[in-house]
N, C-alpha and C. Protein backbone atom coordinates (compact mmCIF):
# COMPACT_ATOMS: atom_id res chain seq x y z
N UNK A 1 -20.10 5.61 -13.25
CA UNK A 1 -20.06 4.77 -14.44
C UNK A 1 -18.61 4.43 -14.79
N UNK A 2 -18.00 5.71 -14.75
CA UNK A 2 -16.57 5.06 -14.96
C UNK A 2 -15.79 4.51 -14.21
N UNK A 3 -16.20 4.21 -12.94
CA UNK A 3 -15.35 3.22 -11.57
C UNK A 3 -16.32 1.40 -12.30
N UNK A 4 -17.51 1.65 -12.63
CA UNK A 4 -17.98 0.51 -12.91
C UNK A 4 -17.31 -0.36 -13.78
N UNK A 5 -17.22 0.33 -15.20
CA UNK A 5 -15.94 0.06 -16.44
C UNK A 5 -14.96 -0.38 -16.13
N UNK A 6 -13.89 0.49 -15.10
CA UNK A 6 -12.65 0.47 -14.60
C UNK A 6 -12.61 -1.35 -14.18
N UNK A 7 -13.91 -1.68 -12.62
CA UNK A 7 -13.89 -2.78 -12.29
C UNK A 7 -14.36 -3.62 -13.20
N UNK A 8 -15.11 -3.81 -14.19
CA UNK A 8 -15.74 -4.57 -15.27
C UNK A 8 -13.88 -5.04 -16.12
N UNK A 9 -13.13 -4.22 -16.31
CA UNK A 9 -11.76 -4.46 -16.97
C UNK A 9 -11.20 -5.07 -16.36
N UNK A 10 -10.89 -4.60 -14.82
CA UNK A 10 -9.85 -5.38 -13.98
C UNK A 10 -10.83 -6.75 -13.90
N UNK A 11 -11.99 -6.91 -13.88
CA UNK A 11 -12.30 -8.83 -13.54
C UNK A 11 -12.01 -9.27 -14.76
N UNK A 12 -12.29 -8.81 -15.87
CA UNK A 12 -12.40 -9.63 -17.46
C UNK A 12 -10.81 -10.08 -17.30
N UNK A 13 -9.56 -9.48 -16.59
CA UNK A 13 -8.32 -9.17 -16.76
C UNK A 13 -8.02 -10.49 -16.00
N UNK A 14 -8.73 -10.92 -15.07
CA UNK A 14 -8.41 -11.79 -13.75
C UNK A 14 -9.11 -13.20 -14.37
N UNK A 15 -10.05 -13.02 -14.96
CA UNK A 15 -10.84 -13.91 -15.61
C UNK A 15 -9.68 -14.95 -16.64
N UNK A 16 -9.54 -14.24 -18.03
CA UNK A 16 -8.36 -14.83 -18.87
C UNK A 16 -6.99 -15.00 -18.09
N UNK A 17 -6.69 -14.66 -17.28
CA UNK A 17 -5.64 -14.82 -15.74
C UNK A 17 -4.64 -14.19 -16.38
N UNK A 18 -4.66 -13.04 -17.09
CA UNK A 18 -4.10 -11.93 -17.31
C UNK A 18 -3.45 -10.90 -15.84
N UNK A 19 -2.13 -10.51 -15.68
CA UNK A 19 -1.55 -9.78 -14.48
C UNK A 19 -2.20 -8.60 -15.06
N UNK A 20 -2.43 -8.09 -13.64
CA UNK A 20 -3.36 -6.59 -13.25
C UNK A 20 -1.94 -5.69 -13.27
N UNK A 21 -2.02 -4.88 -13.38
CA UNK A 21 -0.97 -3.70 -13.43
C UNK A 21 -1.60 -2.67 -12.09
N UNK A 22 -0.64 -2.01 -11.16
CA UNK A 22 -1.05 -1.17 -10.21
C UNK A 22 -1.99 -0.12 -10.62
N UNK A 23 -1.49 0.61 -12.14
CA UNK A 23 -2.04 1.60 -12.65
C UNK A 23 -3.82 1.23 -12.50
N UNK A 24 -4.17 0.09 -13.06
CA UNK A 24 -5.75 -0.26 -13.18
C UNK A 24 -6.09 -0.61 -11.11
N UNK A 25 -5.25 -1.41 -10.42
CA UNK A 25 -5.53 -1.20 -8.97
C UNK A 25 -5.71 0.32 -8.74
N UNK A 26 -5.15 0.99 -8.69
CA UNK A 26 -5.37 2.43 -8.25
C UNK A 26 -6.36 3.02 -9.00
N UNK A 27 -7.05 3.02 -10.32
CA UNK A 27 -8.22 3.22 -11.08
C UNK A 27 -9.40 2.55 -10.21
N UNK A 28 -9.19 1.41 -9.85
CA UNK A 28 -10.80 0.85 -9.28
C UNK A 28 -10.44 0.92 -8.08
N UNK A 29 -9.83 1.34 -6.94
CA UNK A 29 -9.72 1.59 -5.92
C UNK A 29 -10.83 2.30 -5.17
N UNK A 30 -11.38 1.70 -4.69
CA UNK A 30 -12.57 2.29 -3.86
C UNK A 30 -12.41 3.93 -2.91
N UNK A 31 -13.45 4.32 -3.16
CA UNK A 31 -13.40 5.91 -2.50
C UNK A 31 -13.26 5.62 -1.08
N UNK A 32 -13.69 4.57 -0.53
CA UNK A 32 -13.87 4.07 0.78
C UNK A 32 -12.94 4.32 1.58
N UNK A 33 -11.52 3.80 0.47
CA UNK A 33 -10.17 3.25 1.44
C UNK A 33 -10.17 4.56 1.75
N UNK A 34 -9.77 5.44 0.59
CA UNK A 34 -9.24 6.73 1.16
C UNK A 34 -9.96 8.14 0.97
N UNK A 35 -11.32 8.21 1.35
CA UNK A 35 -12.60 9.16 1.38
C UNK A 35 -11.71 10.23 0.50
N UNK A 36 -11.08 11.37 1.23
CA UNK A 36 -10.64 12.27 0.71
C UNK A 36 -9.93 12.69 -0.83
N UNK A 37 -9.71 11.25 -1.27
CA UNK A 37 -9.03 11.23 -2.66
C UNK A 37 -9.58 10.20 -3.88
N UNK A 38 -10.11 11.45 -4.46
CA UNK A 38 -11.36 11.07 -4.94
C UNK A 38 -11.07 10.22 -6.51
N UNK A 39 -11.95 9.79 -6.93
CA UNK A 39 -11.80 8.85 -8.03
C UNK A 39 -11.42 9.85 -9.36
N UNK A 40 -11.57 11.18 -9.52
CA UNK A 40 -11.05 12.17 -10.11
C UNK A 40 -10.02 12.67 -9.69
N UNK A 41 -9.55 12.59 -8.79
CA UNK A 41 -8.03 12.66 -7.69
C UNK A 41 -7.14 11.64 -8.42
N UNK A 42 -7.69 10.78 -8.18
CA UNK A 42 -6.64 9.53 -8.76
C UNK A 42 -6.51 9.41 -10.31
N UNK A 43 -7.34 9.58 -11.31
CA UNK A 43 -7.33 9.57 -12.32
C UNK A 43 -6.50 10.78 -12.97
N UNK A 44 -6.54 11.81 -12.39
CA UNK A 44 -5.83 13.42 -12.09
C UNK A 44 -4.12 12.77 -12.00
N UNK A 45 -3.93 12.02 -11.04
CA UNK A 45 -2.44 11.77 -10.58
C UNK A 45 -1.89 10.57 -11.32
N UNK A 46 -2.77 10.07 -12.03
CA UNK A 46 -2.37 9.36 -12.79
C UNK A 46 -1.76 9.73 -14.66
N UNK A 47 -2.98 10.64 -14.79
CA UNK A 47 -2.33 11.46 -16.23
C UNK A 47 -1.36 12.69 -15.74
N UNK A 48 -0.99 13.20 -14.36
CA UNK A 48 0.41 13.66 -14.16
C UNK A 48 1.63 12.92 -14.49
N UNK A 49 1.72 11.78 -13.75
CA UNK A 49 2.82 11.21 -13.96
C UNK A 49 3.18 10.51 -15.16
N UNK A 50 1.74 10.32 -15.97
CA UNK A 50 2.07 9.78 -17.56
C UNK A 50 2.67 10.79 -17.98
N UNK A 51 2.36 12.42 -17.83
CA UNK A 51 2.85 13.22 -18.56
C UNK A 51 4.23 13.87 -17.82
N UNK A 52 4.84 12.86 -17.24
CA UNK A 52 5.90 13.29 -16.16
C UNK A 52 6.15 14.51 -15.12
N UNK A 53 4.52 14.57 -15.03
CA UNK A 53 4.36 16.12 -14.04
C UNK A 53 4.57 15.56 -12.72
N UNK A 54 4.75 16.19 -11.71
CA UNK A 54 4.66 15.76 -10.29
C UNK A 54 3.26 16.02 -10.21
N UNK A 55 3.01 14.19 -9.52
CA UNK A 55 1.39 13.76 -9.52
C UNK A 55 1.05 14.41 -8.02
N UNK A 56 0.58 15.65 -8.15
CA UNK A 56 -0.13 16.35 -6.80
C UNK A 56 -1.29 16.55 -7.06
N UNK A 57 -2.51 16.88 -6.39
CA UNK A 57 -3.75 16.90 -6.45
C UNK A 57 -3.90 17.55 -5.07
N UNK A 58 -5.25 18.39 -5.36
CA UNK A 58 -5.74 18.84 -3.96
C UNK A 58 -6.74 18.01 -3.61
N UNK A 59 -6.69 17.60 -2.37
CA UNK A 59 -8.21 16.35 -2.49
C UNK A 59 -9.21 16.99 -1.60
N UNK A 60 -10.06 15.97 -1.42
CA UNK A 60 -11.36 16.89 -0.93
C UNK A 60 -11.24 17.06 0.74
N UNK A 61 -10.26 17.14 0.87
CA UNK A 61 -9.96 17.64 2.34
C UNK A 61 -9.15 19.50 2.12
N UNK A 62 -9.33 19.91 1.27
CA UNK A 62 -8.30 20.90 1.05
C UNK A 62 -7.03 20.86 1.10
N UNK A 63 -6.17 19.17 1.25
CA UNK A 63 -4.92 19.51 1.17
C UNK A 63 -4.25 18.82 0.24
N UNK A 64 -2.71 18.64 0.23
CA UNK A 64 -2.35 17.91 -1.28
C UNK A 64 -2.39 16.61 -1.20
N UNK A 65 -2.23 15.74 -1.91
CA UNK A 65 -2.06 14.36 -1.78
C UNK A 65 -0.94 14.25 -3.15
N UNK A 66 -0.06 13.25 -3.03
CA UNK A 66 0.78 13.04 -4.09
C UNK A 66 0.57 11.51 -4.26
N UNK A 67 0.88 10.89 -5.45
CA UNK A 67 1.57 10.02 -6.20
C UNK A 67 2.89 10.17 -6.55
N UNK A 68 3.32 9.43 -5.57
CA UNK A 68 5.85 9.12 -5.38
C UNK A 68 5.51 8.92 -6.71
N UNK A 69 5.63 7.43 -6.52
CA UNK A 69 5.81 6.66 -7.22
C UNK A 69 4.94 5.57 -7.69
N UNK A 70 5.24 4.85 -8.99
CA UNK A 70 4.15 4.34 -9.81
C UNK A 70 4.88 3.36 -10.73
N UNK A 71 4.85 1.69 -10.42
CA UNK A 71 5.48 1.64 -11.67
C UNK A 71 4.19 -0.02 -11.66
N UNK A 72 4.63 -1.07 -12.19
CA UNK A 72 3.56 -1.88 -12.62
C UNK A 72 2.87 -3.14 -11.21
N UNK A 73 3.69 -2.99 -10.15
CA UNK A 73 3.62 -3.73 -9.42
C UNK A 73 3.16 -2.72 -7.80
N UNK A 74 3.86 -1.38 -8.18
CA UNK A 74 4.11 -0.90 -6.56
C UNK A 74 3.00 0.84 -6.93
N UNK A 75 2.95 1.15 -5.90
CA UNK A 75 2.64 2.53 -5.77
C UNK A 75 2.63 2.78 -4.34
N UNK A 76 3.28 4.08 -4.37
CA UNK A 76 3.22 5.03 -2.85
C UNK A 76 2.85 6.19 -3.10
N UNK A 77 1.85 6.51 -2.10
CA UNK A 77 1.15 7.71 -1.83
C UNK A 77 1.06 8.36 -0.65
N UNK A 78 1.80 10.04 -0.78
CA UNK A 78 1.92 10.85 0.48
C UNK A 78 0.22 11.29 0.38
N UNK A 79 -0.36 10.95 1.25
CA UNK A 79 -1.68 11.25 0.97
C UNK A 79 -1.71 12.54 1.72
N UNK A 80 -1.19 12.84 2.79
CA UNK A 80 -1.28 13.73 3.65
C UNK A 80 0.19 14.20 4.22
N UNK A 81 0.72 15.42 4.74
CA UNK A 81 1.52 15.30 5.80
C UNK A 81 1.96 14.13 6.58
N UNK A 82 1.27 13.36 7.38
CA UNK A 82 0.90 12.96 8.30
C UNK A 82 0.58 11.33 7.92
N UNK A 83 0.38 11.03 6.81
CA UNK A 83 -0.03 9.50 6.05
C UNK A 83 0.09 8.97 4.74
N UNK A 84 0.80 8.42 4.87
CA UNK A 84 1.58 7.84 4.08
C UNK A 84 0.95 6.49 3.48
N UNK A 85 0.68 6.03 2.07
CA UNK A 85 0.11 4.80 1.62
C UNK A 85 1.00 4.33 0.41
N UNK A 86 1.49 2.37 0.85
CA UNK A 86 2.15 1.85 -0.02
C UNK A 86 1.03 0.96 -0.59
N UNK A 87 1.05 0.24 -2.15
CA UNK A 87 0.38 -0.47 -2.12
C UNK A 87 1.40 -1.62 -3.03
N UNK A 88 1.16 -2.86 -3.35
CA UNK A 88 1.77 -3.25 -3.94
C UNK A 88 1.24 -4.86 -4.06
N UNK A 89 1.32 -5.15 -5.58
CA UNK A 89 0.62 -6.12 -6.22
C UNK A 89 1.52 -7.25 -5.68
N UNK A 90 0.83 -8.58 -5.26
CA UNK A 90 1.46 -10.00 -5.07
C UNK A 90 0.67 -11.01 -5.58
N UNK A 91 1.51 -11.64 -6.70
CA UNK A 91 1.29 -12.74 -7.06
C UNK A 91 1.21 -14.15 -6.26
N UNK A 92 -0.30 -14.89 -6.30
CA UNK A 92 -0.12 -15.89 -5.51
C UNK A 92 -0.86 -17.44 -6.63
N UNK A 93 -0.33 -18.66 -5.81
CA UNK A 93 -0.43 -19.42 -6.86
C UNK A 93 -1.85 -20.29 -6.88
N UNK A 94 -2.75 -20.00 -5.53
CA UNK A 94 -3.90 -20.12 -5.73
C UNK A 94 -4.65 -19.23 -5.68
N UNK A 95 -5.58 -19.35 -6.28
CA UNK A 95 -6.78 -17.98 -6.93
C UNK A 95 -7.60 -17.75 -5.61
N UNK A 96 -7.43 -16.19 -5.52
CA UNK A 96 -7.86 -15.54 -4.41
C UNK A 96 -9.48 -14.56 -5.57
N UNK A 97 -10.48 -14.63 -5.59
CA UNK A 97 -11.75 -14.29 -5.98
C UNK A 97 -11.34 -14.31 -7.51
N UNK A 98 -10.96 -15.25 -7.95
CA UNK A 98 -10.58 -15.77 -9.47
C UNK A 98 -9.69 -15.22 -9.90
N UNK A 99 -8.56 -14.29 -9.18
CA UNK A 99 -7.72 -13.92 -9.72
C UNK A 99 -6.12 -14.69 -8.95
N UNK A 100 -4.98 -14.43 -9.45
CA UNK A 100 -4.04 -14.90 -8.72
C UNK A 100 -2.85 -13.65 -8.69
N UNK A 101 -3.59 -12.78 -8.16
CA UNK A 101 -3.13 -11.51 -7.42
C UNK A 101 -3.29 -11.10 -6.09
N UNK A 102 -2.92 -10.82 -5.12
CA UNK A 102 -3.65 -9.75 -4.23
C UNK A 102 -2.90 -8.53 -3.75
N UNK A 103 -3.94 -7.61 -3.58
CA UNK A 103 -2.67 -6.26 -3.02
C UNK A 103 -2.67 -5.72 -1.70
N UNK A 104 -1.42 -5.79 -1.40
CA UNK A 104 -1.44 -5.13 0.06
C UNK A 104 -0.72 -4.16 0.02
N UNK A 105 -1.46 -3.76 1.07
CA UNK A 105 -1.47 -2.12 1.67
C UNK A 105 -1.13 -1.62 2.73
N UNK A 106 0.01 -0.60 2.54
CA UNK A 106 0.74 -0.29 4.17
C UNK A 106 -0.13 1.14 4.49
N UNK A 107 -0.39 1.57 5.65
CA UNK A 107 -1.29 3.26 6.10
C UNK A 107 0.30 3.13 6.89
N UNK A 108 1.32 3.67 6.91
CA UNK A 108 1.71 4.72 7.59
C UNK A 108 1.37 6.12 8.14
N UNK A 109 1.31 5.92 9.79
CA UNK A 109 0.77 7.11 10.20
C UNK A 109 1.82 7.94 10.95
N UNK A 110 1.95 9.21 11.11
CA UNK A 110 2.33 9.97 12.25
C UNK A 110 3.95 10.77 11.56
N UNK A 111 4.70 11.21 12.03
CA UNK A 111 5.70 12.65 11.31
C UNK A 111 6.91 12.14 12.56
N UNK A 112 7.24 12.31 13.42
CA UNK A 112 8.40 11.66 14.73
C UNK A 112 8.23 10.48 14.93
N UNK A 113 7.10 9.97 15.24
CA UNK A 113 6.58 8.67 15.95
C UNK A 113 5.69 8.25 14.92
N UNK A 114 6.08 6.68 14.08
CA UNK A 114 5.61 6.41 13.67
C UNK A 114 4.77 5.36 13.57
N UNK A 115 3.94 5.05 12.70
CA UNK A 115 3.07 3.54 13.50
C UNK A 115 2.58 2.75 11.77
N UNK A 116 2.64 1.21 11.82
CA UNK A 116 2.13 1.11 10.29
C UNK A 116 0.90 0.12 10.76
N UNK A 117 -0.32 0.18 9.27
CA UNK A 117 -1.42 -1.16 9.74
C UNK A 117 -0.92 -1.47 8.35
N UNK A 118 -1.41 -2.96 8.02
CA UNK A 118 -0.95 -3.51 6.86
C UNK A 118 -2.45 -3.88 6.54
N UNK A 119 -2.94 -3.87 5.58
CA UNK A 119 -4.00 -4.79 4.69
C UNK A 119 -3.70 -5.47 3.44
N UNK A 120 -4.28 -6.79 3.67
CA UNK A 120 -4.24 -7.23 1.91
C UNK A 120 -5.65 -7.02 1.53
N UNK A 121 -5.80 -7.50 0.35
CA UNK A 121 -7.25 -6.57 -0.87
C UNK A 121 -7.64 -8.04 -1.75
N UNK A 122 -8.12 -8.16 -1.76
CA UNK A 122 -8.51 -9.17 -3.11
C UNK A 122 -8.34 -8.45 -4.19
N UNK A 123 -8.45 -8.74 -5.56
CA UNK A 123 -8.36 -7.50 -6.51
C UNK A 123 -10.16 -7.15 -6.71
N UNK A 124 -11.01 -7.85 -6.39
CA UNK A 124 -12.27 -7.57 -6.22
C UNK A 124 -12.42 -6.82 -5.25
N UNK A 125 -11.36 -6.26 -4.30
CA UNK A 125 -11.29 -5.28 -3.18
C UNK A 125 -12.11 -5.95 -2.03
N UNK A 126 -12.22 -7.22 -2.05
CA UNK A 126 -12.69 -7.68 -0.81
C UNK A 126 -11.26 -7.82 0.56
N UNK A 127 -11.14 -7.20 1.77
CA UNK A 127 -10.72 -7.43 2.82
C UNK A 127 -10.15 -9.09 2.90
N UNK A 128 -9.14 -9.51 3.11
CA UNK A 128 -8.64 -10.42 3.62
C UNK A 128 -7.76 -10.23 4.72
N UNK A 129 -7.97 -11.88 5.50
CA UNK A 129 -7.05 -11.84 6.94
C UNK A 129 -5.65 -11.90 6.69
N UNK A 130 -4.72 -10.61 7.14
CA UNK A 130 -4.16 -10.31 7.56
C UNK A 130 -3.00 -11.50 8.01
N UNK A 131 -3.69 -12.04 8.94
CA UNK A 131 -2.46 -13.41 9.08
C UNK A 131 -2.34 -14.56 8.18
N UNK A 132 -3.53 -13.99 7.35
CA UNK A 132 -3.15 -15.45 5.84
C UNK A 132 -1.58 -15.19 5.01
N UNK A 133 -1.04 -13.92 5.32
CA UNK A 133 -0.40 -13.29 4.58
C UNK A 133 1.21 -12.88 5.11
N UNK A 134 1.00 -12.60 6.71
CA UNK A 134 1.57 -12.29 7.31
C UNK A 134 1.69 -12.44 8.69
N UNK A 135 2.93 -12.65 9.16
CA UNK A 135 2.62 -12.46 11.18
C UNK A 135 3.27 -11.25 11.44
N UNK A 136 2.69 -10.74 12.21
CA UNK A 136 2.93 -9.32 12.71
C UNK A 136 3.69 -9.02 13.93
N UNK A 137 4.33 -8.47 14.14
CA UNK A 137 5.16 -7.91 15.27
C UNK A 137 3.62 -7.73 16.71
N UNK A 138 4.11 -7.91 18.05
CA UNK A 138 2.37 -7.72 18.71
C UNK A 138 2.91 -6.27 19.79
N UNK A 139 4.10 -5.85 19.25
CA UNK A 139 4.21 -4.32 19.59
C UNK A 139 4.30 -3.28 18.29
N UNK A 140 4.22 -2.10 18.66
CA UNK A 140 4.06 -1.31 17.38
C UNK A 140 5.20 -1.65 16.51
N UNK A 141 4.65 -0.59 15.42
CA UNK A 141 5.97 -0.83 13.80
C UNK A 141 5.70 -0.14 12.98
N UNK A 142 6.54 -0.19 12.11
CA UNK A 142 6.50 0.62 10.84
C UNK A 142 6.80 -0.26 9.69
N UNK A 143 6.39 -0.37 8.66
CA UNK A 143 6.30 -1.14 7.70
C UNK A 143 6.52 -0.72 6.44
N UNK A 144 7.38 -0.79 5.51
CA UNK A 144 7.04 -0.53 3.83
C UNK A 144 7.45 -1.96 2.96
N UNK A 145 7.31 -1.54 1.68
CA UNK A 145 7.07 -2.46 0.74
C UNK A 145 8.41 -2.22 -0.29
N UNK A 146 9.62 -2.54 -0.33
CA UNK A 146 10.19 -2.58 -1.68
C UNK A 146 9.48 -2.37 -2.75
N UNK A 147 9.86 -1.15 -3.32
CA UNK A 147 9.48 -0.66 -4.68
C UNK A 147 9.83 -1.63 -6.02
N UNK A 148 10.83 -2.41 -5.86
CA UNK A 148 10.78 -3.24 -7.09
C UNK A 148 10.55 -4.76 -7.20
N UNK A 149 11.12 -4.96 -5.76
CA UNK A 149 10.73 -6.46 -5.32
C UNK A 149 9.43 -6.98 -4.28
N UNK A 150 9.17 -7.84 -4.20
CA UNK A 150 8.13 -8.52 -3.62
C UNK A 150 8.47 -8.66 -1.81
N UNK A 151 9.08 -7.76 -1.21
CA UNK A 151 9.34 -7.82 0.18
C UNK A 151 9.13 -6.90 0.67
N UNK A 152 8.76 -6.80 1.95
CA UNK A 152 8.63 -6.27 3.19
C UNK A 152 9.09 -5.94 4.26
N UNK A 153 9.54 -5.05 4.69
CA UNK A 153 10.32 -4.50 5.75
C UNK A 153 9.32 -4.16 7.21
N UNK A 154 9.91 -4.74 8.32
CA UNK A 154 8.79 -4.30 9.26
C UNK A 154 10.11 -4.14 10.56
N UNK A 155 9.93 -2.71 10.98
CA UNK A 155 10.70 -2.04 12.13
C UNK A 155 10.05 -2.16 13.30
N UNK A 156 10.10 -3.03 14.41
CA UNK A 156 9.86 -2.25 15.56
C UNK A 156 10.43 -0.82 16.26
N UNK A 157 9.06 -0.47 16.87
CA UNK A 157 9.05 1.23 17.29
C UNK A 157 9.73 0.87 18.74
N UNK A 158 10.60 2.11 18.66
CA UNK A 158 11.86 1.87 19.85
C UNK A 158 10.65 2.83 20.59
N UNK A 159 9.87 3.80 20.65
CA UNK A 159 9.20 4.50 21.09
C UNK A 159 9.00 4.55 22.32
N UNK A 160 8.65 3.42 23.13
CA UNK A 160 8.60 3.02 24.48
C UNK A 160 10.08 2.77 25.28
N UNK A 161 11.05 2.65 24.30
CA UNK A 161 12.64 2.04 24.71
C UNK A 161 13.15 3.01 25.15
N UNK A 162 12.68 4.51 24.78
CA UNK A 162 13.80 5.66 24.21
C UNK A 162 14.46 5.51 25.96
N UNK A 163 15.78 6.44 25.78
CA UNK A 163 16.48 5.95 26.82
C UNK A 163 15.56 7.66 28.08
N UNK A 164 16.07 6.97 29.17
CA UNK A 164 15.65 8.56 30.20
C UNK A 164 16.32 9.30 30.38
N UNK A 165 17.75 9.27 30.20
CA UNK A 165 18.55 10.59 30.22
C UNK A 165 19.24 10.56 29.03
N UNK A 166 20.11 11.81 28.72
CA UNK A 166 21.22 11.80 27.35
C UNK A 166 22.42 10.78 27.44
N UNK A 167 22.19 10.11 28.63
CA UNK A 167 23.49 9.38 29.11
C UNK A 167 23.67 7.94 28.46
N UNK A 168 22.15 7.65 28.32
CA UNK A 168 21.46 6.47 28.21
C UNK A 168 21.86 5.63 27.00
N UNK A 169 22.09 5.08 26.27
CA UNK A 169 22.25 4.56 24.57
C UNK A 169 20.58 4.48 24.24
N UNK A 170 20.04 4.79 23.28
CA UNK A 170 18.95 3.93 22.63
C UNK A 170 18.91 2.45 22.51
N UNK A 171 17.85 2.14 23.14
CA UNK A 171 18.04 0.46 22.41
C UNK A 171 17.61 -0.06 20.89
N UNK A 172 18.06 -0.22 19.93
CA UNK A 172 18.84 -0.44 18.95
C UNK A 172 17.23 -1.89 18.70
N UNK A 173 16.55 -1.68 17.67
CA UNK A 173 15.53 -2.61 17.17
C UNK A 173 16.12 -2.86 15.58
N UNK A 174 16.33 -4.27 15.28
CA UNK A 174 16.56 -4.70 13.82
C UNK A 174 15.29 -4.43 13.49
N UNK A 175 15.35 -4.35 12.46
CA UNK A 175 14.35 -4.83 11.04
C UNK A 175 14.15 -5.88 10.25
N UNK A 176 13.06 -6.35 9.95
CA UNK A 176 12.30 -7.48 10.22
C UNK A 176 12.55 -8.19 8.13
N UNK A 177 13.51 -8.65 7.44
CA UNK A 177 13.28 -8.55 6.26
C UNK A 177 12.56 -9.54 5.89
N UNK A 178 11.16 -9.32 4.91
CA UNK A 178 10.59 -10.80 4.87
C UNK A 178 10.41 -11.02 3.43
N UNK A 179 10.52 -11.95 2.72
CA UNK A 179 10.36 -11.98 1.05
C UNK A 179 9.21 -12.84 0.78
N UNK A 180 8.52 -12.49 -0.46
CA UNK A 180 6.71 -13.04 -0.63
C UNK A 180 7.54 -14.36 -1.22
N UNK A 181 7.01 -15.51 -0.67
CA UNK A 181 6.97 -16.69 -1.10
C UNK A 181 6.21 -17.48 -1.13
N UNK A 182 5.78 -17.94 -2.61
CA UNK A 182 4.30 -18.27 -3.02
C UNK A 182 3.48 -17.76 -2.61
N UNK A 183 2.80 -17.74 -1.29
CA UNK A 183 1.44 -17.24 -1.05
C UNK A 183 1.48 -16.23 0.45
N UNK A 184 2.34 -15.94 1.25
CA UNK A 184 2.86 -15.43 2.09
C UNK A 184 4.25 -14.70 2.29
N UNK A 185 4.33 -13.75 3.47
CA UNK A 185 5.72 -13.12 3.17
C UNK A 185 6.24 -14.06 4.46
N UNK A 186 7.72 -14.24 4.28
CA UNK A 186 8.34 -15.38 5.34
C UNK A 186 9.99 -14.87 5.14
């Protein structure tokens, strides 16, 4: 009942074309995305960090999950050791399921070797393509989201490059800087 409410607020919000705040994205966030962290998990890590506690939670995997950071546009979550989740609100200037928001989402996976998938969200949490939004590197990467601004960072993984002896140099991969403009990052 109370995920129903939660989404009943965020559409009325999208409706009057009122901006969504991350805090209410992470409230109606589906159990789906991230099984283990539960809609009492999140609501849990959310009155931590109002009350300036470090937002940890045990989730229903037995291990911790945190809430970094939280502010009206961005959120990152160590969900695990091992996985890492950015999310972060983008304003666009045509209405994506009546709202003119959508949020995308980085899964960072892995602790040495790392790897990122990106999703965008409708704020109705419907799945959108991926290349409406973005072009992607077509070897691995790692990806995050600027915490205050509307850009994106995407690394290719030297992983396959590394050199074969100590003699060797690494080969040396830039980073990819891309800034959201109007309706895509470029």
């Amino acid at each position: 009942m109370r995920s129903f409410v939660l989404y009943t607020l965020v559409m009325l919000a999208c409706a009057v074309q009122a901006q969504v705040s991350m805090m209410d994205v992470f409230k109606s966030m589906p159990d789906s995305l991230v099984p283990y962290l539960t809609a009492n998990n999140r609501l849990d890590c959310l009155d931590f960090k109002e009350a300036k506690m470090k937002a940890e939670v045990q989730n229903a995997l037995g291990g911790k999950s945190e809430l970094v950071t939280l502010n009206t546009k961005y959120a990152d979550l160590q969900l695990n050791p091992v996985h890492r989740m950015e999310m972060r609100l983008l304003d666009t200037t045509e209405p994506v399921d009546s709202c003119q928001q959508v949020i995308g989402i980085i899964h960072t996976y892995g602790t040495d070797i790392q790897e990122s998938k990106i999703q965008f969200y409708s704020l109705r949490w419907r799945e959108l393509p991926v290349a409406d939004y973005v072009t992607l590197p077509q070897e691995l990467f790692t990806a995050t989201f600027d915490e205050l601004h509307p850009q994106l960072t995407i690394t290719p993984s030297n992983y396959f490059d590394r050199p074969a002896s100590e003699d060797q140099k690494p080969i040396e991969k830039s980073s990819i800087n891309l800034k959201w403009s109007i309706d895509s990052f470029k």
